[in-house]
Protein backbone atom coordinates (compact mmCIF):
# COMPACT_ATOMS: atom_id res chain seq x y z
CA UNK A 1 249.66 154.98 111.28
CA UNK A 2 246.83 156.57 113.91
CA UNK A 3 247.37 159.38 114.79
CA UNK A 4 247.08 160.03 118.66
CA UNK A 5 244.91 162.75 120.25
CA UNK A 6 246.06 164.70 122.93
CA UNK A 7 243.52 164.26 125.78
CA UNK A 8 241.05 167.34 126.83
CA UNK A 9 242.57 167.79 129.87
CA UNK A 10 245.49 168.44 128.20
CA UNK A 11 244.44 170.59 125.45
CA UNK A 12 242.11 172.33 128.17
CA UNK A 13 245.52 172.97 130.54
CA UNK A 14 247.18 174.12 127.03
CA UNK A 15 244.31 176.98 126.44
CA UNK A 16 244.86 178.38 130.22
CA UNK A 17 248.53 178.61 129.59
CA UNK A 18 248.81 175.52 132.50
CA UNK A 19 251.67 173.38 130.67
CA UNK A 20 255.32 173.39 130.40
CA UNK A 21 257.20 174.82 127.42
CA UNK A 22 258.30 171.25 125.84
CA UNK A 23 254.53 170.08 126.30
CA UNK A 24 253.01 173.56 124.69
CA UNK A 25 256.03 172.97 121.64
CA UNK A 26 254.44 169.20 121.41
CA UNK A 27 251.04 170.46 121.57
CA UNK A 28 251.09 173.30 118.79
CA UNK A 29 253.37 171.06 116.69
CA UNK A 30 250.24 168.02 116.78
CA UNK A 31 247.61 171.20 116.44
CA UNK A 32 249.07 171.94 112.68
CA UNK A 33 248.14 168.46 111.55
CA UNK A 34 245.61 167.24 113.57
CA UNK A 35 241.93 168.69 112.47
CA UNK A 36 240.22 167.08 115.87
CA UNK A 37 242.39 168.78 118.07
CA UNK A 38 242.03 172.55 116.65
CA UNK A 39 238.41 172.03 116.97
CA UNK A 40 238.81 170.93 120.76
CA UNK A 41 240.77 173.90 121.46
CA UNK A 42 238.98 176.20 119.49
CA UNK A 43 235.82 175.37 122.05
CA UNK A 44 237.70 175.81 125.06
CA UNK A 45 238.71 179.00 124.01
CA UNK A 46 235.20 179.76 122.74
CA UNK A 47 233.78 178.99 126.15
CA UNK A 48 236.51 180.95 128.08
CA UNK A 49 235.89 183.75 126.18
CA UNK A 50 232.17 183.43 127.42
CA UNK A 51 233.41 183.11 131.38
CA UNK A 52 235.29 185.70 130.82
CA UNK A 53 232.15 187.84 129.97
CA UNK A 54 229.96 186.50 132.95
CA UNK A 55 229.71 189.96 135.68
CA UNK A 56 231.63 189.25 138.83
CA UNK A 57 229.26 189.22 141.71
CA UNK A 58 230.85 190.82 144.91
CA UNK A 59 229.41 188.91 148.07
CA UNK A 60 229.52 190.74 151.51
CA UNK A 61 232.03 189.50 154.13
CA UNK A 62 229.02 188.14 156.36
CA UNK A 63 227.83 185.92 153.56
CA UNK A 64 231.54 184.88 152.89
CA UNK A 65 232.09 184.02 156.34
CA UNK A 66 228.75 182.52 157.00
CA UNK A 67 230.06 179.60 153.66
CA UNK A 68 233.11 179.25 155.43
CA UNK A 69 231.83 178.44 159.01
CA UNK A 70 229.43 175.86 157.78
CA UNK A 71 232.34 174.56 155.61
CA UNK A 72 234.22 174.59 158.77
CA UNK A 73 231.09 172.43 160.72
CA UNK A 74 231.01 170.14 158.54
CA UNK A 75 234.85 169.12 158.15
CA UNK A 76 234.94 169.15 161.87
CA UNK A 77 232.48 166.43 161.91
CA UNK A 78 233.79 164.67 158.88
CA UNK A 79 236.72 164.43 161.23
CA UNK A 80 235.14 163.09 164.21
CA UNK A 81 233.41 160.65 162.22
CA UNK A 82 236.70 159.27 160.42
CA UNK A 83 238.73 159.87 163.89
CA UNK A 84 236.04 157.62 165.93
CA UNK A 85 236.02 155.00 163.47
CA UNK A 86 239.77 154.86 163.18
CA UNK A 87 240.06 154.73 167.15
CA UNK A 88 237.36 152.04 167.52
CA UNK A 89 239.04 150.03 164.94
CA UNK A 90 242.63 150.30 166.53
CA UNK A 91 240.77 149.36 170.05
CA UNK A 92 238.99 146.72 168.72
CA UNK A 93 242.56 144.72 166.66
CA UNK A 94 244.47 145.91 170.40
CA UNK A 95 241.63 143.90 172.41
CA UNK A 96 241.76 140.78 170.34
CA UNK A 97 245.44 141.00 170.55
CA UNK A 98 245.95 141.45 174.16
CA UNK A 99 243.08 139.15 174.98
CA UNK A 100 244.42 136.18 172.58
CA UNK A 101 245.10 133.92 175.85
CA UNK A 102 241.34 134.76 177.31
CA UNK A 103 238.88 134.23 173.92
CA UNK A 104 241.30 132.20 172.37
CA UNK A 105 243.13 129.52 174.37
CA UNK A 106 246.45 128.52 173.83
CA UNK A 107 247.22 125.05 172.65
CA UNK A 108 249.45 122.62 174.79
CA UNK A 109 253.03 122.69 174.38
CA UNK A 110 254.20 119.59 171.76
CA UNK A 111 255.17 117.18 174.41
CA UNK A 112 251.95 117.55 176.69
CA UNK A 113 250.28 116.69 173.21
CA UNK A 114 252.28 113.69 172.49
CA UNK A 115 252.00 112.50 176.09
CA UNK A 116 248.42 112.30 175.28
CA UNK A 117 248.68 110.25 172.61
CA UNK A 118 247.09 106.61 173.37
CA UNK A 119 249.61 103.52 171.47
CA UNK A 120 247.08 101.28 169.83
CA UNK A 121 247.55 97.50 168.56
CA UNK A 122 246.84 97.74 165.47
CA UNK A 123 244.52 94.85 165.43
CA UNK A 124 242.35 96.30 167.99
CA UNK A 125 241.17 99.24 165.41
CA UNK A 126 240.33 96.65 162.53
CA UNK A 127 236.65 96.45 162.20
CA UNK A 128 235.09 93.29 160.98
């Protein structure tokens, strides 16, 4: 029988301390018999280790709120840009709703169309 890998994503949540008790119990339990998996989490531990290392750089409060105005800007207009498009598309299925009877003429009520019909002798429409 295969055995079955936990994903990285999972073993990566497992390494931050991100999972629930039962999944960390499944987790180590797999980790004492599966030779992949200790590797995998051995990395992620190796390279947070390393982050942790990095120096913290402190940026000013003008910088900081510079990033967050044009962050700002540009969700603004993300938000125009989805809100105009939504509200053209809603005016555009209202206008060929409401103008169905204009574009798009109505047909006859069934007995004008029957009245219409012409009774033909059915010899008359035999071609020779």
């Amino acid at each position: 029988m295969a055995v079955k890998h936990f994903t990285e994503e999972m073993l990566s949540r497992y390494v931050d301390g991100d999972i629930s008790k039962g999944e960390r119990i499944n987790i180590e339990s797999h980790l004492k018999i599966c030779k992949k998996c200790r590797e995998i989490v051995s990395q992620f531990r190796q390279l947070n280790n390393i982050i942790h290392k990095l120096p913290v750089e402190n940026v000013s409060e003008s910088v900081r709120l510079r990033i967050f105005k044009k962050v700002k800007k540009r969700n603004l207009i993300r938000d125009f840009i989805i809100g105009f498009f939504l509200g053209l598309s809603i005016a555009f299925v209202m206008f060929m709703f409401f103008s169905k009877g204009i574009f798009f003429p109505k047909n006859k009520p069934m007995a004008q169309q029957i009245d219409s019909f012409k009774v033909v002798p059915v010899n008359e429409n035999i071609n020779h």
